[in-house]
Protein backbone atom coordinates (compact mmCIF):
# COMPACT_ATOMS: atom_id res chain seq x y z
CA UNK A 1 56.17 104.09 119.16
CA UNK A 2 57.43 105.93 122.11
CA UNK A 3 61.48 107.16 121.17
CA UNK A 4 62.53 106.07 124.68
CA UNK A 5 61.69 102.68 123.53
CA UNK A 6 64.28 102.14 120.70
CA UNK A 7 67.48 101.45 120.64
CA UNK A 8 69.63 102.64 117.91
CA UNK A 9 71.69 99.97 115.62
CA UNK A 10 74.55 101.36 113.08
CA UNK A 11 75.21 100.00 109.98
CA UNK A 12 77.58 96.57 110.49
CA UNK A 13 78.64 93.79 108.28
CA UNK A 14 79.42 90.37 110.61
CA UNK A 15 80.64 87.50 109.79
CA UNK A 16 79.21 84.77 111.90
CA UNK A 17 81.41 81.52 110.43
CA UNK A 18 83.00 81.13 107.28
CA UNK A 19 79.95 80.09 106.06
CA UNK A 20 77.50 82.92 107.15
CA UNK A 21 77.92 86.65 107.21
CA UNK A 22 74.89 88.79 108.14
CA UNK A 23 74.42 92.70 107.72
CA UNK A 24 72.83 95.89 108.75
CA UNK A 25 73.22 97.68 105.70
CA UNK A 26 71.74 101.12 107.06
CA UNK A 27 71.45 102.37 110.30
CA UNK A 28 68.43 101.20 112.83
CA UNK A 29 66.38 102.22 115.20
CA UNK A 30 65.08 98.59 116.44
CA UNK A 31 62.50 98.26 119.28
CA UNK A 32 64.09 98.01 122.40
CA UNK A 33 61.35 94.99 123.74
CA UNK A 34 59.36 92.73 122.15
CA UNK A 35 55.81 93.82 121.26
CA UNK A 36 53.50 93.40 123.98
CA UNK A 37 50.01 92.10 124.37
CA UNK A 38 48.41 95.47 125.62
CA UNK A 39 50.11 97.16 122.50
CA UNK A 40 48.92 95.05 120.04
CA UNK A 41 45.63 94.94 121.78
CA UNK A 42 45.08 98.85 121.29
CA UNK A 43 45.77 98.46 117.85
CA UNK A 44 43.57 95.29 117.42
CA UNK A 45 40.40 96.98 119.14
CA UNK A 46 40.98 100.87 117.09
CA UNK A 47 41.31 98.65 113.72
CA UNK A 48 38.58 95.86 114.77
CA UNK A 49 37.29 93.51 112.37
CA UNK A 50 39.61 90.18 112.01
CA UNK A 51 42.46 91.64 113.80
CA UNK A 52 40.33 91.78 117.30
CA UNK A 53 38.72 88.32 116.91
CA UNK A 54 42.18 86.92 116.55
CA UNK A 55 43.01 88.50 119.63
CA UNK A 56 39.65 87.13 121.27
CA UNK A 57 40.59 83.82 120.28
CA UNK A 58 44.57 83.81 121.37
CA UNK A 59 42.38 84.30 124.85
CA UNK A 60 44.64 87.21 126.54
CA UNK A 61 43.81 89.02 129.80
CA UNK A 62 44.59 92.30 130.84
CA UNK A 63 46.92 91.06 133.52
CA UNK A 64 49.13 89.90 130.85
CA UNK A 65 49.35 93.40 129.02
CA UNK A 66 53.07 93.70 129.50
CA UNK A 67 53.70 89.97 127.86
CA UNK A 68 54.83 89.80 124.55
CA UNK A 69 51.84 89.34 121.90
CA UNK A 70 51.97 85.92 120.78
CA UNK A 71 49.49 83.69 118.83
CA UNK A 72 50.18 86.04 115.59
CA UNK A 73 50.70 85.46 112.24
CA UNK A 74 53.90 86.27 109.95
CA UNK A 75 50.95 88.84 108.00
CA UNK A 76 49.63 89.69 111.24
CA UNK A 77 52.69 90.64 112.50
CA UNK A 78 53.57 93.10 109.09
CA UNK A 79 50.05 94.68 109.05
CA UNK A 80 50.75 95.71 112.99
CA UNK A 81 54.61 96.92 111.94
CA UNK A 82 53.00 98.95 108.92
CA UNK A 83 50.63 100.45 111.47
CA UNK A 84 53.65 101.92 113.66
CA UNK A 85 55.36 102.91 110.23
CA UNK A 86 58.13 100.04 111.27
CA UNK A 87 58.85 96.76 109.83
CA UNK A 88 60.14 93.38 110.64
CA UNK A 89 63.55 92.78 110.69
CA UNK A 90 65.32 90.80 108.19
CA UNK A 91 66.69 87.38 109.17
CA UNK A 92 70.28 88.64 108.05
CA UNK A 93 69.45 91.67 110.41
CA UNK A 94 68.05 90.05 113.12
CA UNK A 95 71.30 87.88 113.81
CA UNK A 96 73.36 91.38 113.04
CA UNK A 97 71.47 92.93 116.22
CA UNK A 98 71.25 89.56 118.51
CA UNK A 99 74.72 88.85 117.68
CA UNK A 100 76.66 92.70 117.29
CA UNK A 101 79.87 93.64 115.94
CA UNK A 102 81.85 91.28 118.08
CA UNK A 103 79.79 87.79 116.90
CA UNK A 104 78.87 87.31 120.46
CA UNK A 105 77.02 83.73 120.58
CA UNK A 106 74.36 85.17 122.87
CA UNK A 107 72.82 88.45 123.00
CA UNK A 108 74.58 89.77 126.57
CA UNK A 109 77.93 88.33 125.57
CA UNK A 110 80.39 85.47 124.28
CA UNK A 111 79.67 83.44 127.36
CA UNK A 112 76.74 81.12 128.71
CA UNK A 113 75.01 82.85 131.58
CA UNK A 114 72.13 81.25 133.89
CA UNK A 115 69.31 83.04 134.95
CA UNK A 116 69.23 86.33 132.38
CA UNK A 117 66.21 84.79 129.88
CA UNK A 118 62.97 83.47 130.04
CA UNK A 119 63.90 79.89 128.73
CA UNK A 120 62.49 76.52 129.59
CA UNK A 121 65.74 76.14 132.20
CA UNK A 122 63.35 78.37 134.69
CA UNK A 123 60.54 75.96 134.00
CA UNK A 124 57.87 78.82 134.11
CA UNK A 125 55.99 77.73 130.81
CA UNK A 126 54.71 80.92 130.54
CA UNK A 127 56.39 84.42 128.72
CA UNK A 128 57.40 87.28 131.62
CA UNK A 129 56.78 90.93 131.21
CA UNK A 130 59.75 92.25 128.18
CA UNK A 131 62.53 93.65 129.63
CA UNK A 132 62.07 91.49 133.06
CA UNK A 133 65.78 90.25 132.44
CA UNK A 134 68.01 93.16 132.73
CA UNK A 135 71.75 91.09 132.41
CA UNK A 136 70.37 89.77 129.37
CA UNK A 137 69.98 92.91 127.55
CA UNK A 138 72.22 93.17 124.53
CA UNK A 139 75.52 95.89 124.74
CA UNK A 140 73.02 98.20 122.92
CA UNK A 141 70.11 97.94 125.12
CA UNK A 142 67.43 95.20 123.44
CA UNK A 143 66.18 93.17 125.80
CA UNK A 144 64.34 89.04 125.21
CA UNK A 145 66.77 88.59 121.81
CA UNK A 146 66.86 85.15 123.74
CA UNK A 147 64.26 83.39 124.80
CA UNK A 148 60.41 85.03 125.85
CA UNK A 149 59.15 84.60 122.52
CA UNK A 150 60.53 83.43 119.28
CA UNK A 151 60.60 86.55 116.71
CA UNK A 152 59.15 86.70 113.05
CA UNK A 153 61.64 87.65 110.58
CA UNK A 154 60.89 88.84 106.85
CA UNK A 155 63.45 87.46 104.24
CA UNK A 156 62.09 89.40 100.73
CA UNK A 157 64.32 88.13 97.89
CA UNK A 158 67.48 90.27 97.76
CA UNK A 159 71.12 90.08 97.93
CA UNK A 160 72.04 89.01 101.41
CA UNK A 161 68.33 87.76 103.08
CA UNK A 162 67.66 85.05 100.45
CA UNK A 163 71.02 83.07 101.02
CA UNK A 164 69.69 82.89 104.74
CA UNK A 165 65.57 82.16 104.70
CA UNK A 166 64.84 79.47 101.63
CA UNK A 167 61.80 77.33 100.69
CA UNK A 168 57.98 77.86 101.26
CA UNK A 169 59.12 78.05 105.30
CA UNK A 170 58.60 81.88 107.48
CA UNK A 171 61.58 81.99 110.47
CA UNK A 172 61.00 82.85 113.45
CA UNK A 173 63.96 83.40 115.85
CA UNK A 174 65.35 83.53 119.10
CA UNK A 175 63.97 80.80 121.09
CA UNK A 176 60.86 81.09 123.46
CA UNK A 177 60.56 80.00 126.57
CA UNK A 178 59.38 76.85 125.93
CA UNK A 179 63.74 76.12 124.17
CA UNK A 180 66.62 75.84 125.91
CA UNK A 181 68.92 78.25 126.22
CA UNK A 182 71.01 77.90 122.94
CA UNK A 183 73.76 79.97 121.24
CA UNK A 184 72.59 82.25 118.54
CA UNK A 185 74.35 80.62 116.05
CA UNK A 186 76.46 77.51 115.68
CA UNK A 187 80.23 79.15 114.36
CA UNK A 188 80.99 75.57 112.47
CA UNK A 189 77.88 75.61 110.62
CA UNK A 190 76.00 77.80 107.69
CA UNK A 191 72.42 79.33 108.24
CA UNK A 192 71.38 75.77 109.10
CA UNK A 193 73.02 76.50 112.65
CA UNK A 194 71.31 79.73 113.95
CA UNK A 195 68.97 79.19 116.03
CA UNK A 196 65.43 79.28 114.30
CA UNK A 197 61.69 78.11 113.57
CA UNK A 198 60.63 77.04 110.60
CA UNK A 199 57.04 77.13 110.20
CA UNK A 200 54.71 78.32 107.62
CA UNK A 201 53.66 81.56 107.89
CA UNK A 202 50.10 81.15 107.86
CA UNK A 203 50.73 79.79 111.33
CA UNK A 204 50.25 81.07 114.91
CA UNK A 205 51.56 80.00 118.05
CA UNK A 206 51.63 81.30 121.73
CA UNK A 207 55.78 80.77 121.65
CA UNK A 208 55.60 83.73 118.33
CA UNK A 209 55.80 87.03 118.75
CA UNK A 210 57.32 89.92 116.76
CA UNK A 211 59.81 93.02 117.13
CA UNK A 212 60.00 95.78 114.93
CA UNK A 213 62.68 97.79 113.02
CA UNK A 214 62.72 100.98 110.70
CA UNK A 215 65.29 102.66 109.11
CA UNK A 216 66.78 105.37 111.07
CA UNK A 217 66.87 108.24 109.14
CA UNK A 218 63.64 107.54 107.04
CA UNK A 219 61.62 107.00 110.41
CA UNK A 220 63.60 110.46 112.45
CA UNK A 221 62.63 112.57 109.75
CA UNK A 222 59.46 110.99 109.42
CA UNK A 223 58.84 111.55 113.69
CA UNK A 224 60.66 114.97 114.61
CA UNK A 225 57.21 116.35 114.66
CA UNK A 226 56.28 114.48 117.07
CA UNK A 227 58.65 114.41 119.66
CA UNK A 228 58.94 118.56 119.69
CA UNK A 229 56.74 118.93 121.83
CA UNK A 230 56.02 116.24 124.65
CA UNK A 231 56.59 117.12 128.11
CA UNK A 232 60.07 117.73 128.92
CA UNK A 233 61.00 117.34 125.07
CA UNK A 234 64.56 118.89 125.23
CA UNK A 235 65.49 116.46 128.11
CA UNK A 236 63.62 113.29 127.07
CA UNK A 237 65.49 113.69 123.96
CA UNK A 238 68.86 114.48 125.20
CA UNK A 239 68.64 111.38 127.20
CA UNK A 240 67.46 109.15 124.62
CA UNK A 241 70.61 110.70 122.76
CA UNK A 242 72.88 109.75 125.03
CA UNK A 243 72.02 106.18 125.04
CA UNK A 244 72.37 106.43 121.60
CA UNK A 245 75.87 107.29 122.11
CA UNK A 246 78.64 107.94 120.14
CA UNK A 247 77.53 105.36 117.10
CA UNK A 248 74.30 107.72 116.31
CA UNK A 249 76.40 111.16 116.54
CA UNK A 250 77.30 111.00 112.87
CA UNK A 251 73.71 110.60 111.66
CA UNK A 252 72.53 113.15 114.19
CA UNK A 253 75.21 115.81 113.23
CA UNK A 254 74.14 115.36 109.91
CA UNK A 255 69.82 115.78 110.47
CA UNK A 256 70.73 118.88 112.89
CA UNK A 257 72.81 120.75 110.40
CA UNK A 258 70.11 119.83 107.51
CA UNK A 259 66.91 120.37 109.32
CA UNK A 260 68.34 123.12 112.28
CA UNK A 261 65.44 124.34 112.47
CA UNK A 262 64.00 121.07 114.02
CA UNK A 263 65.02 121.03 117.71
CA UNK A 264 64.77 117.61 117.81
CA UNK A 265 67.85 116.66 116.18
CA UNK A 266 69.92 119.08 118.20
CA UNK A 267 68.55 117.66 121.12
CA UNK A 268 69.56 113.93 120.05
CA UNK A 269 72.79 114.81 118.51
CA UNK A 270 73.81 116.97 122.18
CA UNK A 271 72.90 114.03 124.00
CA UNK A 272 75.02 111.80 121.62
CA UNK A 273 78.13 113.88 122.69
CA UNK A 274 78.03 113.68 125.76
């Protein structure tokens, strides 16, 4: 997973009605788009076996490479993540990043907006390339939270992610663009009211995709390696930094005094600052 292509969460407790409060109980780093078909496709063909005749039978071209993969299974879709030493998100953290710190009803904002997702309202019937709708990107910079492709979300039993995801049913979330656009969550209402698929996760559809999470600090000190050296590290890094901004500086400050002899963490926290 290329660093330039994740977007950093922090740690957040929101309360979406008086019924329903979701959490990011450690900080993120959450992929910035959904998946896409020529991703998955490079890992389906390196790993072979039943992962590429799944992808021969969900009948993708290459001209839809920059699609979100679809046609995937909830197992599919954590075999991929465990490839890219990620995970799915949570359903309580899924809603925490569509939704933010303010309880926004729609990933860009509190307010309705026409025209910034791939939902059935365009009447295309087909996904778009992720990231095609830049005023729908959310404050920190994750694009398709609404509509594109609906999103498997894990639920393991645990304080928090059990009161949300019950019964023999997998969620999927964030409408497709086969739904209408729809608020993320109903404010009246308990989990019943967000806006997600139940379906069992055996099951695959071309409106299900996947986006992928890790832990922040886990997956930096896991990756500094391999970020010191790409072309143009010290300024890739700086810049990915700075998008970070000021939420990441604390984590940063604290991997660049612990590690300073990895460059990489100087380099993020710098751009953090600035």
């Amino acid at each position: 997973m290329q660093i330039e292509r994740l977007a950093f969460v922090p740690p957040a407790r929101v309360a979406l009605s008086s019924k329903l409060e979701v959490s990011v109980d450690a900080a993120l780093l959450v992929s910035s788009f959904e998946v896409t078909r020529g991703e998955w496709r490079a890992w389906a063909l390196e790993r072979g076996g039943e992962s590429a005749a799944r992808m021969r039978e969900a009948g993708w071209d290459s001209a839809s490479d920059t699609w979100p993969a679809d046609y995937v299974s909830l197992e599919d879709s954590r075999e991929y993540a465990r490839a890219q030493g990620m995970r799915l998100p949570s359903a309580s953290e899924w809603l925490a990043i569509a939704c933010g710190s303010s309880a926004a009803s729609y990933p860009w904002g509190p307010n309705d907006a026409a025209s910034v997702a791939n939902t059935l309202e365009l009447g295309l019937r087909h996904p778009t390339p992720v990231g095609t709708f830049e005023q729908g990107r959310s404050p920190l910079g994750i694009y398709d939270l609404l509509g594109n492709a609906w999103e498997w979300v894990d639920a393991p039993p645990g304080k928090g992610d059990a009161t949300i995801v019950r019964g023999p049913w997998a969620w999927a979330m964030g409408g497709s663009y086969l739904t209408l656009r729809h608020p993320l969550f109903d404010p009246r209402s308990d989990e019943s009211g967000t806006l997600h698929l139940e379906i069992d996760e055996r099951g695959r559809s071309n409106e299900i995709g996947l986006r992928l999470v890790a832990n922040a600090r886990a997956w930096l000190l896991a990756h500094a390696a391999d970020f010191a050296d790409i072309p143009a590290a010290q300024a890739r890094l700086t810049a990915v930094g700075r998008r970070w901004g000021p939420a990441a500086s604390a984590l940063l400050e604290e991997l660049a005094r612990a590690y300073p002899d990895v460059r990489v963490f100087a380099w993020l926290s710098a751009g953090a600052h600035r």
